[in-house]
PDB file of N, CA and C in Angstrom:
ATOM      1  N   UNK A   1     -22.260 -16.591  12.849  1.00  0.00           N
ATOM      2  CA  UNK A   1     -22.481 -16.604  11.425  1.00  0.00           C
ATOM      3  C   UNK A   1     -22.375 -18.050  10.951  1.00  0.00           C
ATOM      4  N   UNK A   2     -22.844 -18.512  10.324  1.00  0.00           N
ATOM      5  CA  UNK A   2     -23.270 -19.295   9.880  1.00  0.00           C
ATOM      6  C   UNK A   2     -22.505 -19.771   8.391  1.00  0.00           C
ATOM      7  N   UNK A   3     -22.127 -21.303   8.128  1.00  0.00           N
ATOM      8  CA  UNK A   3     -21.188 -21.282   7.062  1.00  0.00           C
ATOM      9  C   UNK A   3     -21.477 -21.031   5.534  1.00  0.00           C
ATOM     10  N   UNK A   4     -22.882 -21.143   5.531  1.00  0.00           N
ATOM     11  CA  UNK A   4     -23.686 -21.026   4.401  1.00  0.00           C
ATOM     12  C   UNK A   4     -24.243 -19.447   4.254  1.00  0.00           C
ATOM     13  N   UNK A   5     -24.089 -18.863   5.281  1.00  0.00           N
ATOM     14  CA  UNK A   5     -23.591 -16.988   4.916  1.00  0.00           C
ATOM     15  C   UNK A   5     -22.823 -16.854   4.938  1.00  0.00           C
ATOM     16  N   UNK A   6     -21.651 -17.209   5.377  1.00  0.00           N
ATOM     17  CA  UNK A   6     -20.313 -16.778   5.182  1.00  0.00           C
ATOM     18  C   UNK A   6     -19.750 -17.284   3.981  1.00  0.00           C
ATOM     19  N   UNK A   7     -20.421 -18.135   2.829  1.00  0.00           N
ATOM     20  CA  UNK A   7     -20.139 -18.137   1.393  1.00  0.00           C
ATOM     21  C   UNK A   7     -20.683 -17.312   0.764  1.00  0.00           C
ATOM     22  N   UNK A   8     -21.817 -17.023   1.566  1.00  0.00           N
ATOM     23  CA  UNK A   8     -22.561 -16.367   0.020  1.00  0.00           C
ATOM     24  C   UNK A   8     -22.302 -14.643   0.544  1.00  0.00           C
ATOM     25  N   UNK A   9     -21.832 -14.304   1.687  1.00  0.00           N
ATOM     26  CA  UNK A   9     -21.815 -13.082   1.853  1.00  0.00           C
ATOM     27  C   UNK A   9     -20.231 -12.661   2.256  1.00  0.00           C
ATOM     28  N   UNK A  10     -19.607 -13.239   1.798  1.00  0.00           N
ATOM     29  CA  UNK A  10     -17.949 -13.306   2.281  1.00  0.00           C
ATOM     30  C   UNK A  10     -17.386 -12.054   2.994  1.00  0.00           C
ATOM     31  N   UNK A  11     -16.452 -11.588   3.149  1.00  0.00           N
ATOM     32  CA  UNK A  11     -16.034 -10.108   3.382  1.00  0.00           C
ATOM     33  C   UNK A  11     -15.366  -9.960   2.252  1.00  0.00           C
ATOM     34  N   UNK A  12     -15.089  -8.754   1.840  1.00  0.00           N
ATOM     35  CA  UNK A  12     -14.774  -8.836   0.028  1.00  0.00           C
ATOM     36  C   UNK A  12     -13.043  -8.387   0.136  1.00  0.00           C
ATOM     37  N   UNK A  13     -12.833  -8.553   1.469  1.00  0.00           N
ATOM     38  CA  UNK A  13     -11.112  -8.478   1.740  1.00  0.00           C
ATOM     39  C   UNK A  13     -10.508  -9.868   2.371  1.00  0.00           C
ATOM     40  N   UNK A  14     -11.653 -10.762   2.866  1.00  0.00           N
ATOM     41  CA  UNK A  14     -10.983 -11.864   3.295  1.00  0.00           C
ATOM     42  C   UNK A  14     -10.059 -12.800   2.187  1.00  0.00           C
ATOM     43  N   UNK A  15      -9.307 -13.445   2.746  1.00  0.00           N
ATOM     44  CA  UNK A  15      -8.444 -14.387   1.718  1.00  0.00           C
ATOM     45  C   UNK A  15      -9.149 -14.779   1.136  1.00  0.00           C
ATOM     46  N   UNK A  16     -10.496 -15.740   1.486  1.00  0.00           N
ATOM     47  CA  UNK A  16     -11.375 -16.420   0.572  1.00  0.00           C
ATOM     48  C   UNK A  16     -11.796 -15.881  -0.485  1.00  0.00           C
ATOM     49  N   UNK A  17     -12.127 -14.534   0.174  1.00  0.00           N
ATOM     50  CA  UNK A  17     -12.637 -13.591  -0.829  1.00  0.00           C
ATOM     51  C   UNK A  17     -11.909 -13.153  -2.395  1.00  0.00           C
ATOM     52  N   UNK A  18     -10.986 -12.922  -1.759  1.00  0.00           N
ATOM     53  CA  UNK A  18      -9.847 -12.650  -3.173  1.00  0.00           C
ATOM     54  C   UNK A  18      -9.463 -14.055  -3.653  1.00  0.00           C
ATOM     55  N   UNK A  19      -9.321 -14.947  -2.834  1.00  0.00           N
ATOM     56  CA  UNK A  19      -8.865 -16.633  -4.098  1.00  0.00           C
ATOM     57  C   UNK A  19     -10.019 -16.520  -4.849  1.00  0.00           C
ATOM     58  N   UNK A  20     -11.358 -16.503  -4.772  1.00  0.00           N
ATOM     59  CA  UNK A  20     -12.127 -16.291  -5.438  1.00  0.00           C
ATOM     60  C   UNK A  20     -12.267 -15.604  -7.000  1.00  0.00           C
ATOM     61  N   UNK A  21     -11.993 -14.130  -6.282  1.00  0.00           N
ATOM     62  CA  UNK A  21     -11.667 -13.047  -7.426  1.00  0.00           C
ATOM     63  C   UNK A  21     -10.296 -13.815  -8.291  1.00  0.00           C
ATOM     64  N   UNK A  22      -9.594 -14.181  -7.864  1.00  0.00           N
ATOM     65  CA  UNK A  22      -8.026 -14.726  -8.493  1.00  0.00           C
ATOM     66  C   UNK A  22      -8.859 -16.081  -9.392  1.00  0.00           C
ATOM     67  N   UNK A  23      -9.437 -16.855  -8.676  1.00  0.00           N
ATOM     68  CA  UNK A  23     -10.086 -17.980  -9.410  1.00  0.00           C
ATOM     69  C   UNK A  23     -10.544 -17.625 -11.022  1.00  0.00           C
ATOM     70  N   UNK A  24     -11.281 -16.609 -10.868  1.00  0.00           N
ATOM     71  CA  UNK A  24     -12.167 -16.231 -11.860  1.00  0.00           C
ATOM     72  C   UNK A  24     -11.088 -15.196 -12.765  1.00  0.00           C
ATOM     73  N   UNK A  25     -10.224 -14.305 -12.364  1.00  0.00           N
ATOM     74  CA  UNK A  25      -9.791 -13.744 -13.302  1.00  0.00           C
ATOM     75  C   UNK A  25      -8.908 -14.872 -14.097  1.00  0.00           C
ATOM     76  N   UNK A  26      -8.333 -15.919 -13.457  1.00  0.00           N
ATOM     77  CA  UNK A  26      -6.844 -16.673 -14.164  1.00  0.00           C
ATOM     78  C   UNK A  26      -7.097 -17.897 -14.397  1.00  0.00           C
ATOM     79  N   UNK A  27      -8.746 -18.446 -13.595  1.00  0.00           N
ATOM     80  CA  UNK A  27      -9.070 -19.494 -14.271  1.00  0.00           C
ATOM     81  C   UNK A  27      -8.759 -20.816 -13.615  1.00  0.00           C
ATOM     82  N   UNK A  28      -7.670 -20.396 -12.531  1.00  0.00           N
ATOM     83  CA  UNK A  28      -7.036 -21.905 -11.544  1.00  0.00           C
ATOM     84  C   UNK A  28      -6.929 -21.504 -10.386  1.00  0.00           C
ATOM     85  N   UNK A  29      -7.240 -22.292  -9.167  1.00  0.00           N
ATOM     86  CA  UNK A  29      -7.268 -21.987  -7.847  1.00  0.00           C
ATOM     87  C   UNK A  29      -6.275 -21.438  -7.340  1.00  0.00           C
ATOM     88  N   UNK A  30      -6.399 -20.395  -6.366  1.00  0.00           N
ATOM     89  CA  UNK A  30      -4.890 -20.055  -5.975  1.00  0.00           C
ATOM     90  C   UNK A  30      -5.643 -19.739  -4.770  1.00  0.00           C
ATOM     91  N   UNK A  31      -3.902 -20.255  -3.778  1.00  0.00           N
ATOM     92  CA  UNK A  31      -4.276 -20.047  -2.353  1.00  0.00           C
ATOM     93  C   UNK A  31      -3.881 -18.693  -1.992  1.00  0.00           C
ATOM     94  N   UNK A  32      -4.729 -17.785  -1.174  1.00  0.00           N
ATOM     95  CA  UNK A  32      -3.998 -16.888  -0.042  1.00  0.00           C
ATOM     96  C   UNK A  32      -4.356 -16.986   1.173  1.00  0.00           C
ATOM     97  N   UNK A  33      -2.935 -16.498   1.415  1.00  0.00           N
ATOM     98  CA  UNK A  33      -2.626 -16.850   2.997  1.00  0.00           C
ATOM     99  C   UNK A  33      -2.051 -15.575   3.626  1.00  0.00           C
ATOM    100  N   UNK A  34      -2.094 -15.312   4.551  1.00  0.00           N
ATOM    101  CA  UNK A  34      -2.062 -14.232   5.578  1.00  0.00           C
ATOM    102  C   UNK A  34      -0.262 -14.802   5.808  1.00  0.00           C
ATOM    103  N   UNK A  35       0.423 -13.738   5.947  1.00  0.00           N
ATOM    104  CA  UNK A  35       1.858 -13.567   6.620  1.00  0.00           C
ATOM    105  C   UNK A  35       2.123 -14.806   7.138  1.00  0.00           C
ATOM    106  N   UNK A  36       1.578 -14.689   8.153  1.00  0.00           N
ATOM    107  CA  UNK A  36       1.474 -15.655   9.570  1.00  0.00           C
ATOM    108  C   UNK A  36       1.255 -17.019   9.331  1.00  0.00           C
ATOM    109  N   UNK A  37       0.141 -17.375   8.236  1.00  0.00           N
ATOM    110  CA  UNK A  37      -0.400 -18.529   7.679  1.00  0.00           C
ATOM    111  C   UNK A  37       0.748 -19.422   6.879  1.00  0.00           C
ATOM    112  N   UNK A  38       2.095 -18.829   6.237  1.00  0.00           N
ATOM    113  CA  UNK A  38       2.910 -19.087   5.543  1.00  0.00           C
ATOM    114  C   UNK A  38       3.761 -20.399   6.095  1.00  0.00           C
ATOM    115  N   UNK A  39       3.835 -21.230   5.616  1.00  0.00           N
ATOM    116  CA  UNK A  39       4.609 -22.277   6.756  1.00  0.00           C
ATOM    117  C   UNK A  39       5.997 -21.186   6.586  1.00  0.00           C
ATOM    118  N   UNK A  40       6.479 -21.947   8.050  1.00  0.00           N
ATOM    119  CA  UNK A  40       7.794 -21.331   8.408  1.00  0.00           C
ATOM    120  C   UNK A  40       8.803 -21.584   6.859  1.00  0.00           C
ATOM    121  N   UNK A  41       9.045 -22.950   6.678  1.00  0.00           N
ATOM    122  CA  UNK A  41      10.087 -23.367   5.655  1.00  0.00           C
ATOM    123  C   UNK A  41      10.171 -22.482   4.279  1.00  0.00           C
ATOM    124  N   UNK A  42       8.722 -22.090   4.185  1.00  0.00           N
ATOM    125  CA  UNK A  42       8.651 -21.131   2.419  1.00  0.00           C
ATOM    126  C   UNK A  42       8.585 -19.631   2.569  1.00  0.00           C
ATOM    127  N   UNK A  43       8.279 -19.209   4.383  1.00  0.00           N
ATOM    128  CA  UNK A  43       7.838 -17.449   4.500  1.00  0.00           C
ATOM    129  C   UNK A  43       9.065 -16.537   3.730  1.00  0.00           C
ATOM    130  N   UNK A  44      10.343 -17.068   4.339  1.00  0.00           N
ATOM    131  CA  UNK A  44      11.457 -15.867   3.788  1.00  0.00           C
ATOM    132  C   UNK A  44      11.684 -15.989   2.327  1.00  0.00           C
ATOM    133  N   UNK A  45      11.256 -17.554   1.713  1.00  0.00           N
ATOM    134  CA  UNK A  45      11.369 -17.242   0.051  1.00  0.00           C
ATOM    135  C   UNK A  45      10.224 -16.674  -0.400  1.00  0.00           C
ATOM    136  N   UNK A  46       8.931 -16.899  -0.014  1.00  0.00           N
ATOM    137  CA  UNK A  46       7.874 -16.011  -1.069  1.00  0.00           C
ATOM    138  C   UNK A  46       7.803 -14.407  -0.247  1.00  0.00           C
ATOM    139  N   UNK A  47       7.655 -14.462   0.773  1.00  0.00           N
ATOM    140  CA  UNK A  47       8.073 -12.675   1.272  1.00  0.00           C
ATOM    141  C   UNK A  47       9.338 -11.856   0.330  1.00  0.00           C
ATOM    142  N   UNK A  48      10.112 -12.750   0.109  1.00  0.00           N
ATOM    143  CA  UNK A  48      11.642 -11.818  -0.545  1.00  0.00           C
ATOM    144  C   UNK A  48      11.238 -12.318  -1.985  1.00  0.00           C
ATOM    145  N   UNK A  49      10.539 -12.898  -2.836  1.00  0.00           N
ATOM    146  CA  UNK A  49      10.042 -12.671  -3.962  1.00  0.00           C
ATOM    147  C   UNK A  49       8.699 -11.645  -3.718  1.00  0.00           C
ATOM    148  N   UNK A  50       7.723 -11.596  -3.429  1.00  0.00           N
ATOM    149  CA  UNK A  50       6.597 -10.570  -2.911  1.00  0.00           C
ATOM    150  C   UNK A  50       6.561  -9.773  -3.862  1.00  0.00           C
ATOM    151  N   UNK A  51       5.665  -9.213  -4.651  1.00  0.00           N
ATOM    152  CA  UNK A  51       6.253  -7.314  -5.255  1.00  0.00           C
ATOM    153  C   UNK A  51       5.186  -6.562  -4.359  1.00  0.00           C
ATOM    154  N   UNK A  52       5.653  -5.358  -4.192  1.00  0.00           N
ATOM    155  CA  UNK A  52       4.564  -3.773  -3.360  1.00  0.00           C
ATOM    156  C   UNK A  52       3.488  -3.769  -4.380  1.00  0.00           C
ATOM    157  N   UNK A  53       2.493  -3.977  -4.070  1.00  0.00           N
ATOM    158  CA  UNK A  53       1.066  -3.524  -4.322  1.00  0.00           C
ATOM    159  C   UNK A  53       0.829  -2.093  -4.789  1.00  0.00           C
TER     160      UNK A  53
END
């Protein structure tokens, strides 16, 4: 795949996908990141702030 389909046809669950959706509802970039993606130093403070979906 190719990087210029993979913008315009994203997966509509990938991270990119939703910073996107987040972009547009709030107006300012926001990152997401996968569990794993979290640097070590910040995972146990934003996981134990987190709320259930």
């Amino acid at each position: 795949m190719s990087f210029e389909r993979a913008k315009s046809h994203p997966n509509p669950a990938s991270p990119s996908a939703i910073g996107q959706e987040l972009l547009q509802l709030f107006g300012v970039p926001v990152n997401v990141l996968t569990r794993g993606a979290l640097p070590r130093k910040l995972r146990a403070t934003v996981l134990a702030e987190a709320l259930p979906a």
